[in-house]
Protein backbone atom coordinates (compact mmCIF):
# COMPACT_ATOMS: atom_id res chain seq x y z
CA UNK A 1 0.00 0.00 0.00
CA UNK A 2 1.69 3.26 -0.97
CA UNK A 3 0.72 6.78 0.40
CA UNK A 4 -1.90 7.80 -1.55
CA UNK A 5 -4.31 5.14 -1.34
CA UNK A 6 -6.39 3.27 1.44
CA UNK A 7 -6.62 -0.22 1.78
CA UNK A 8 -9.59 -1.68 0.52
CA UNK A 9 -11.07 2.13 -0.39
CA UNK A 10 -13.11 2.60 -3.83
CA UNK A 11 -10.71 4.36 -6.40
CA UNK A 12 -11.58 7.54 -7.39
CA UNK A 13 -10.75 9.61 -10.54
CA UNK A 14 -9.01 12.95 -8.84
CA UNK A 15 -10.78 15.99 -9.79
CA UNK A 16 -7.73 18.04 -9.39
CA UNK A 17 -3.72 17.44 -8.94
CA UNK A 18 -1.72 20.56 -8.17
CA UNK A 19 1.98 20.78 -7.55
CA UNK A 20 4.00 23.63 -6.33
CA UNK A 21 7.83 24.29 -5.71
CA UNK A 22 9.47 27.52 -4.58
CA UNK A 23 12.77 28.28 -3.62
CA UNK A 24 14.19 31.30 -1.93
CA UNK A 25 17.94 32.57 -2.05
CA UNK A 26 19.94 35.68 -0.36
CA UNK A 27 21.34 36.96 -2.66
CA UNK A 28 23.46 40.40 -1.61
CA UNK A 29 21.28 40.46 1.76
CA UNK A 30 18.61 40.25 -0.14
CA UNK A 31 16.24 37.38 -1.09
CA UNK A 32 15.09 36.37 -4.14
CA UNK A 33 13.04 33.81 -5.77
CA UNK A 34 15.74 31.08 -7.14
CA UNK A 35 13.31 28.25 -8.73
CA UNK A 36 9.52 28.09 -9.26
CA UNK A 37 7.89 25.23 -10.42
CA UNK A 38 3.95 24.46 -10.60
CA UNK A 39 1.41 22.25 -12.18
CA UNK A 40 -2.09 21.54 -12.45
CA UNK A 41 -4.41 23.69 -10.31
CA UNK A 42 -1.93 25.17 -7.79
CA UNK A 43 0.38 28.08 -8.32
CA UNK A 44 1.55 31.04 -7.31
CA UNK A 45 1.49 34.62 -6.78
CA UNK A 46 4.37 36.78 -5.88
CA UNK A 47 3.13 40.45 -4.81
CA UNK A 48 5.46 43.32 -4.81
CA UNK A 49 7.95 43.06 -2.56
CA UNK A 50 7.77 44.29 1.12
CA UNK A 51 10.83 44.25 2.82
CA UNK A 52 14.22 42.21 2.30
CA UNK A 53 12.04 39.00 1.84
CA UNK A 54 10.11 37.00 -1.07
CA UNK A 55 6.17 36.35 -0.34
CA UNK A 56 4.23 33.44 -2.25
CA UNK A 57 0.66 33.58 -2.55
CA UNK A 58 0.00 30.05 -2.92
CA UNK A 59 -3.93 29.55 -5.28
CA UNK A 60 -5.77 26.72 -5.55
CA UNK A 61 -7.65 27.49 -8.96
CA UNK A 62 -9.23 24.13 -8.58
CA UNK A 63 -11.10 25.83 -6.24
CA UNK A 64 -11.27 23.84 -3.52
CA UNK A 65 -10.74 20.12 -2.39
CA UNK A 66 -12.45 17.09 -3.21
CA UNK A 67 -12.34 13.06 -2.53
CA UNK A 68 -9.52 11.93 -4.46
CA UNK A 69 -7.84 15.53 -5.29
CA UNK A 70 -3.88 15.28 -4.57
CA UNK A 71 -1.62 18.52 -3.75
CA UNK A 72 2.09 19.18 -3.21
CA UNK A 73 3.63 22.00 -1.92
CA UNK A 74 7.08 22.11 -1.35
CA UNK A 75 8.92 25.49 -0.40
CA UNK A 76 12.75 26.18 0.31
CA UNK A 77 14.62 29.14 1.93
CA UNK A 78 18.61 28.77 1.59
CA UNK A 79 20.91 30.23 3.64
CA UNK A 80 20.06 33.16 5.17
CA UNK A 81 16.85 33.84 3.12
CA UNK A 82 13.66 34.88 4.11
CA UNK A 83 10.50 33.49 2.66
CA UNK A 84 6.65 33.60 3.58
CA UNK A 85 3.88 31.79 1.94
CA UNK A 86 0.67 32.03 2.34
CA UNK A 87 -2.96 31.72 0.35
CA UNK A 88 -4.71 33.62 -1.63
CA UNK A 89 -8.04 32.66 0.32
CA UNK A 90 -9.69 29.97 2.74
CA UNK A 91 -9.34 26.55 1.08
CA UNK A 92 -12.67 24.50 0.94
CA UNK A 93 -12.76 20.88 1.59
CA UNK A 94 -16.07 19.50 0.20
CA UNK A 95 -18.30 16.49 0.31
CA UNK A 96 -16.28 13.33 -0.14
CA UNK A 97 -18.57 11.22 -3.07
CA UNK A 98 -16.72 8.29 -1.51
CA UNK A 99 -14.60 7.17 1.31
CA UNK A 100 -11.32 8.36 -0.30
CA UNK A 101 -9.97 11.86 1.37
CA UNK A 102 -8.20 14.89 -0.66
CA UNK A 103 -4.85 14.60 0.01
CA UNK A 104 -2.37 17.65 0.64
CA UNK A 105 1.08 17.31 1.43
CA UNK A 106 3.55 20.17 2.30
CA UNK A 107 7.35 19.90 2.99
CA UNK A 108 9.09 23.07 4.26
CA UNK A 109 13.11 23.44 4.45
CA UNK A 110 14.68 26.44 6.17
CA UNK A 111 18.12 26.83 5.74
CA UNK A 112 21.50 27.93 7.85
CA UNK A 113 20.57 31.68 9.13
CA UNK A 114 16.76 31.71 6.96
CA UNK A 115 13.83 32.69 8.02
CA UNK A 116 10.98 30.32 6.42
CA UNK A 117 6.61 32.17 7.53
CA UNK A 118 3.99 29.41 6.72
CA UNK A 119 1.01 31.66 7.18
CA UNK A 120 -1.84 29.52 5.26
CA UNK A 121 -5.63 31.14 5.53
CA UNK A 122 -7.85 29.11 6.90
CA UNK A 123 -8.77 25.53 5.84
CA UNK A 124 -12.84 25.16 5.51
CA UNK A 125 -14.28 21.81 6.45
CA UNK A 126 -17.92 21.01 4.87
CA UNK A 127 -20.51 18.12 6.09
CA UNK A 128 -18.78 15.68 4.67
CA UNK A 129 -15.52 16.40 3.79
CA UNK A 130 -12.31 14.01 4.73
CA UNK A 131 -9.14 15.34 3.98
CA UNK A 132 -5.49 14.16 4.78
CA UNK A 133 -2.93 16.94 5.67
CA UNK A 134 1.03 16.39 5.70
CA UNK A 135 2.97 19.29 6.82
CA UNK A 136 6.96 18.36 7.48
CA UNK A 137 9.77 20.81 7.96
CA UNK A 138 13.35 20.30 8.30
CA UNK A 139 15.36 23.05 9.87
CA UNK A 140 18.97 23.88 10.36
CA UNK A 141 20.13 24.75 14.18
CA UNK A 142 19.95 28.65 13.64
CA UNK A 143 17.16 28.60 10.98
CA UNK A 144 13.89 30.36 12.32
CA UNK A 145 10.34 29.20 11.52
CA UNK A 146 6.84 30.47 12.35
CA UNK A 147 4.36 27.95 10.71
CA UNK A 148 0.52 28.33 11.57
CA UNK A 149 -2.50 25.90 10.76
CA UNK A 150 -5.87 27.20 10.85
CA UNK A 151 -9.21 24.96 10.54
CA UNK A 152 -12.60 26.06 10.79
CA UNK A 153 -15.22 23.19 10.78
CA UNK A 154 -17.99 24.37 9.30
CA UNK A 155 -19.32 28.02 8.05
CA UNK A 156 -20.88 28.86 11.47
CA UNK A 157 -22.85 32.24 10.68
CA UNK A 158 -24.79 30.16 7.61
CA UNK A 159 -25.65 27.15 9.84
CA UNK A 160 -23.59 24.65 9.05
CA UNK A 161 -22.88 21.51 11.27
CA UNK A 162 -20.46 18.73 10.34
CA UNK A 163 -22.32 15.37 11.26
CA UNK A 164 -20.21 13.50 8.56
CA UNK A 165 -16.61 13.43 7.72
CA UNK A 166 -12.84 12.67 8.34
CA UNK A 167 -10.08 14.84 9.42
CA UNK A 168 -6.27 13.70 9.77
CA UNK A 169 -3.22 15.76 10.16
CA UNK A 170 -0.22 15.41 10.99
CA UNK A 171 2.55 18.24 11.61
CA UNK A 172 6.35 16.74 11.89
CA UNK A 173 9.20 19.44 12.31
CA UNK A 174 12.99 18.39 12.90
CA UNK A 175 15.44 20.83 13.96
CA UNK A 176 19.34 20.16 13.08
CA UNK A 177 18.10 16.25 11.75
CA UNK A 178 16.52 15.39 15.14
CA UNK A 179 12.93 15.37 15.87
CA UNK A 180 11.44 18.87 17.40
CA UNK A 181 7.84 18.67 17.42
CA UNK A 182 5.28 16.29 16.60
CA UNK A 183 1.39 16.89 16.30
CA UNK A 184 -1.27 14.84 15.34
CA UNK A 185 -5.08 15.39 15.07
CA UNK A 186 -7.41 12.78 13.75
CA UNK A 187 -11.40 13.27 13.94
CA UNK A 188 -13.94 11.23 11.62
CA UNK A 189 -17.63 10.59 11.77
CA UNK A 190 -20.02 12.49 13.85
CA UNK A 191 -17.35 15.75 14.06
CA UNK A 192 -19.02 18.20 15.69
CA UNK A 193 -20.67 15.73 18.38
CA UNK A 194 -16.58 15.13 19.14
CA UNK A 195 -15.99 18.63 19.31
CA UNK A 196 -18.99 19.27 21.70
CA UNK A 197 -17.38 17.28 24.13
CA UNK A 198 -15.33 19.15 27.08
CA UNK A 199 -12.24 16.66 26.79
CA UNK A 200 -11.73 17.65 23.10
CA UNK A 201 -12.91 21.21 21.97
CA UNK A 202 -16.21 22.33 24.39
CA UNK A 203 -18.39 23.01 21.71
CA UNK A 204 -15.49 25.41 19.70
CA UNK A 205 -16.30 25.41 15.84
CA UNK A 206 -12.46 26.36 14.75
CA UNK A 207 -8.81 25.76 16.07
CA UNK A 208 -5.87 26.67 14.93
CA UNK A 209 -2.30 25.56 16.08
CA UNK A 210 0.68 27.91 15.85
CA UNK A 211 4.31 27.41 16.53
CA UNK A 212 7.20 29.24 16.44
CA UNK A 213 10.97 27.60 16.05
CA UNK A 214 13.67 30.19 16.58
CA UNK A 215 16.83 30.63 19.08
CA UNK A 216 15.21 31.70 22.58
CA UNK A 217 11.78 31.71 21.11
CA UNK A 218 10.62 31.01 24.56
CA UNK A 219 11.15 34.99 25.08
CA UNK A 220 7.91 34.87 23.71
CA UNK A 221 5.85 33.05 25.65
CA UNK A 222 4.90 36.26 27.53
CA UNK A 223 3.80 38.23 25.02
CA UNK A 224 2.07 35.89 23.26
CA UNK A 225 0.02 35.07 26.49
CA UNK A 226 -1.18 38.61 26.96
CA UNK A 227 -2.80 38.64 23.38
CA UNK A 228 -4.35 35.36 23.90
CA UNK A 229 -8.20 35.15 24.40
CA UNK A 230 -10.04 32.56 26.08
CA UNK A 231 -10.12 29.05 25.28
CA UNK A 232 -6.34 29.72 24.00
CA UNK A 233 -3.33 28.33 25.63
CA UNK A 234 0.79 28.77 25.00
CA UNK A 235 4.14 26.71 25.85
CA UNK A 236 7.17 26.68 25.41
CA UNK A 237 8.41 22.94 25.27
CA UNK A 238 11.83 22.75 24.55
CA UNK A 239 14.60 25.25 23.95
CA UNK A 240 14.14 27.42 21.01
CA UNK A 241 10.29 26.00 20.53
CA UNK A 242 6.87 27.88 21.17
CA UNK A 243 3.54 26.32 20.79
CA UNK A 244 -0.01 27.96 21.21
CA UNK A 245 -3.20 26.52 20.34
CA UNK A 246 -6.09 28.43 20.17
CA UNK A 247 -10.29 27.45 19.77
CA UNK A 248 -12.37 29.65 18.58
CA UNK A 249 -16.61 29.57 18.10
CA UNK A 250 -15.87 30.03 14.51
CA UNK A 251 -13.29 31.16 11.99
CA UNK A 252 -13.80 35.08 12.41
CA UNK A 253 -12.92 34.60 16.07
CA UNK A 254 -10.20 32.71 15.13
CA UNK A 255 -8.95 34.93 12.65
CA UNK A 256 -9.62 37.77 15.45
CA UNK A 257 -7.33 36.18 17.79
CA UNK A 258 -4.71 34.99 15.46
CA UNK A 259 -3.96 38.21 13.61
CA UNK A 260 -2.48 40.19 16.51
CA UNK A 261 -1.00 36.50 17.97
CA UNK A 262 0.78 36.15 14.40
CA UNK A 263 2.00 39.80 14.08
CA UNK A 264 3.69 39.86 17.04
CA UNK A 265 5.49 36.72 16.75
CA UNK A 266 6.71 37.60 13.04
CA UNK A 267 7.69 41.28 14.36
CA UNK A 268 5.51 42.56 10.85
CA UNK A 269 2.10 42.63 9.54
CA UNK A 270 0.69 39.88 7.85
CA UNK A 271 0.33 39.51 4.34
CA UNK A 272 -2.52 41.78 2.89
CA UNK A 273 -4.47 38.68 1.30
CA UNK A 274 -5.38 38.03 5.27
CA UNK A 275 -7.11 40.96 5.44
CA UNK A 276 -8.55 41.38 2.16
């Protein structure tokens, strides 16, 4: 069984395949984009620069994500680059018409002395949905990373619940070739009966995990706790590491608490698709 099917799953004809590589490089202190490849329905957008740094705005002109749909996203930032992606909007997940999940994979390397800001929008669950989310980053000792993951189950202002569905993701980040941080989050079936419960999410309709990788990032930790609302929480677990997970009712409080979180972490605003 390889990693893009399910044993014993129906096959399904992808809708849409996307691929996306982008690589960063300093080049006379300051970065530029070195190599850009993409395919099928993702690619990207590079705005005028802001700063010593390259931004991707990563689209989906698929439009969304279906059962069966595969992406790759793979992003670089050499030595002593700097290098933020993010999206152009929320990404939809959709009704599944089968018990095979949309697939979307993401591999992030940050380089001796680079700075590497995965700032994704949100990720949109719908009744039904099942999607399977990769995210892996390999970091050099001195390399600094601020990665975020935001999910929203569910539009909540137009009603929607999600009785139906499957959710796994999986966040891996190694620091200098030894494991850093691991995360894992797997729900599937009745989802928001699972996130009612008090042991898992107390009713909250959108989460969002954020994590910062720098030397002494645990200066933080103070800051970030006095921009934190409710239902939020932040550590520092190793050296050089801060986490902070947040819930939310729905994605525009999530969105309200993670803007000012996100800015002060990075030290700059946020890309200007996030508040577009």
């Amino acid at each position: 069984m390889n990693d893009t099917q399910t044993l014993g799953s129906p096959q399904v004809q992808p809708r849409s395949l996307g691929g996306l590589s982008v690589v960063a490089a300093a080049r006379g202190g300051v970065s530029a984009l070195s190599d850009l490849r993409q395919s099928g329905a993702l690619k990207a957008l590079f705005p005028t620069p802001r700063g010593a740094g390259v931004t991707a705005v990563c689209i989906n002109t698929g439009g969304g994500i279906a059962g069966g749909d595969r992406f790759e996203i793979s992003a670089t930032a050499r030595a002593d680059a700097r290098l933020t992606l993010t999206t152009q909007a929320a990404e939809r997940v959709y009704r599944a018409a089968a018990a095979v999940p949309g697939r979307m994979t993401t591999r992030l390397t940050v380089d001796r002395g680079a700075t590497l800001h995965w700032l994704p929008q949100e990720t949109i669950l719908f009744d039904g949905a099942r999607l399977r989310r990769r995210l892996r980053i390999e970091m050099a000792e001195d390399a600094r990373l601020l990665m975020v993951e935001p999910v929203a189950f569910g539009r909540h202002a137009r009603g929607e619940v999600l009785r139906g569905g499957a959710f796994e993701d999986r966040v891996a980040i190694d620091r200098a070739g030894a494991p850093l941080y691991r995360d894992a989050t797997r729900l599937s079936g009745d989802i928001a009966g699972h996130l009612a419960r008090p042991a898992i999410a107390g009713g909250a309709g959108a989460m969002a995990l954020v994590v910062l990788a720098e030397p002494e990032a645990e200066r933080h930790l103070p800051a970030a706790r006095a921009v934190l609302p409710a239902g939020a929480g932040a550590s520092s677990p190793a050296p050089g590491l801060l986490v902070v997970r947040l819930l939310a009712g729905d994605s525009f409080d999530l969105r309200r608490a993670l803007i000012p979180l996100l800015e002060r972490l990075s030290g700059a605003a946020l890309p200007p698709v996030w508040r577009s």
